[in-house]
Protein backbone atom coordinates (compact mmCIF):
# COMPACT_ATOMS: atom_id res chain seq x y z
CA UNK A 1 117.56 116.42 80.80
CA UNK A 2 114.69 118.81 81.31
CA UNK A 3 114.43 121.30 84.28
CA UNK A 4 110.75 121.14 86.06
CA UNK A 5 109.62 123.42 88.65
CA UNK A 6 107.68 122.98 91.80
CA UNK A 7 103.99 123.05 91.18
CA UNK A 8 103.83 121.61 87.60
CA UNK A 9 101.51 118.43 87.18
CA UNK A 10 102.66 114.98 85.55
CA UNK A 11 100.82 112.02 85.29
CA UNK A 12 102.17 109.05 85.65
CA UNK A 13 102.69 106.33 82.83
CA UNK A 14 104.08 103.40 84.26
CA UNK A 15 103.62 101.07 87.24
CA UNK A 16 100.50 100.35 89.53
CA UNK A 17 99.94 104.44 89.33
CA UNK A 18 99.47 104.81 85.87
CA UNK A 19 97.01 107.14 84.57
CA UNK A 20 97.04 109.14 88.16
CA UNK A 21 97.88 112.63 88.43
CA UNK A 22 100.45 113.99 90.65
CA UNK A 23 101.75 117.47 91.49
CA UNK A 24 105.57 117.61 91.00
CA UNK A 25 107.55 118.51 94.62
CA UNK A 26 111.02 118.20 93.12
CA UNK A 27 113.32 116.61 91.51
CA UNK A 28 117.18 114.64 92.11
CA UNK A 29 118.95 113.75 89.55
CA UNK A 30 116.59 111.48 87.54
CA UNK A 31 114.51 110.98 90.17
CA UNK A 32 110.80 113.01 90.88
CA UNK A 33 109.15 113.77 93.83
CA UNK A 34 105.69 113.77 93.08
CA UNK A 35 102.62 114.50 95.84
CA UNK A 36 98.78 113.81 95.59
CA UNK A 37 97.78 115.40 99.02
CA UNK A 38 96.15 112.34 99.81
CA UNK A 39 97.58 109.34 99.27
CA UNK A 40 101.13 110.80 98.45
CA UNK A 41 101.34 113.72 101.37
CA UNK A 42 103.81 116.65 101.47
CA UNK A 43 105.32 114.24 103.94
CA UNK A 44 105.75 111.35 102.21
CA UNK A 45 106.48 112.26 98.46
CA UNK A 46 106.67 109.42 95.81
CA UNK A 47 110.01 108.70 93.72
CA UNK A 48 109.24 108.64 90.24
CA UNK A 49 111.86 107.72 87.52
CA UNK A 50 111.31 110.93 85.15
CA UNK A 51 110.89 108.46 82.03
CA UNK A 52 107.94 106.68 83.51
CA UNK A 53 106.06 110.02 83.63
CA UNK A 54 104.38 112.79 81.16
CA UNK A 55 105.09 116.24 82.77
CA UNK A 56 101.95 119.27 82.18
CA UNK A 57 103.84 121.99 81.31
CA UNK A 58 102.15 124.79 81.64
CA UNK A 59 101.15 125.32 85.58
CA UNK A 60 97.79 125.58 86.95
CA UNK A 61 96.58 129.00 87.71
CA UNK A 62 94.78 128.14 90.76
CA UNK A 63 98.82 128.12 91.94
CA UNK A 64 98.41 131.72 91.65
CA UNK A 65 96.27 132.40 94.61
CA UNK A 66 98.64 130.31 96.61
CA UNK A 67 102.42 131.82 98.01
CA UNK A 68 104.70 129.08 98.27
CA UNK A 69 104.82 129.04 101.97
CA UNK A 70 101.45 128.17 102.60
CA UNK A 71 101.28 125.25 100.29
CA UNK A 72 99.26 122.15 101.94
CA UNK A 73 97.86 118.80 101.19
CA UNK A 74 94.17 120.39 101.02
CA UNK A 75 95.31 122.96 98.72
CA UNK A 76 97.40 120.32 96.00
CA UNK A 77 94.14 118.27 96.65
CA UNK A 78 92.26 121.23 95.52
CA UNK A 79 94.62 122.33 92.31
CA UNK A 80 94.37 118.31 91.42
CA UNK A 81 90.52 118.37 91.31
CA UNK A 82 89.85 121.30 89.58
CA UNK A 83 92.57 120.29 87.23
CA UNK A 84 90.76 117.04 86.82
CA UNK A 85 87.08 118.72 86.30
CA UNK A 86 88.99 120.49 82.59
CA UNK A 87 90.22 117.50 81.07
């Protein structure tokens, strides 16, 4: 069972989702929290089963600018998009 950390992307490969990125919030067991900032809010996280995802490895620098604390919807929205404009 792999370890992720707060902050790395995954896109999802299964269910009604699939093919949408996500920005992973944390993890339970087998079970992912994953946020979009817009339809999937810091406040309402989506469970993901861990095998129905792909997880990005390697996180975003635009993270880097951020501290933890001050992490919002507007800001994953903004890590999503210009993650979005490279691919």
């Amino acid at each position: 069972m792999e370890h992720y950390e707060r902050g790395m992307l995954a896109i999802s490969m299964a269910g009604h989702d699939r093919g949408q990125v996500y920005v992973i919030w944390g993890e339970e067991g087998d079970i992912v929290f994953l946020v979009d900032g817009e339809h999937r809010p810091l406040a309402k996280p989506k469970k993901k089963n861990r095998r129905h995802m792909q997880v990005i490895k390697k996180i975003p620098e635009e993270w880097k600018n951020f501290p933890q604390q001050s992490i919002t919807d507007e800001k994953i929205k903004y890590v999503l998009k210009c993650y979005k404009k490279r691919i």
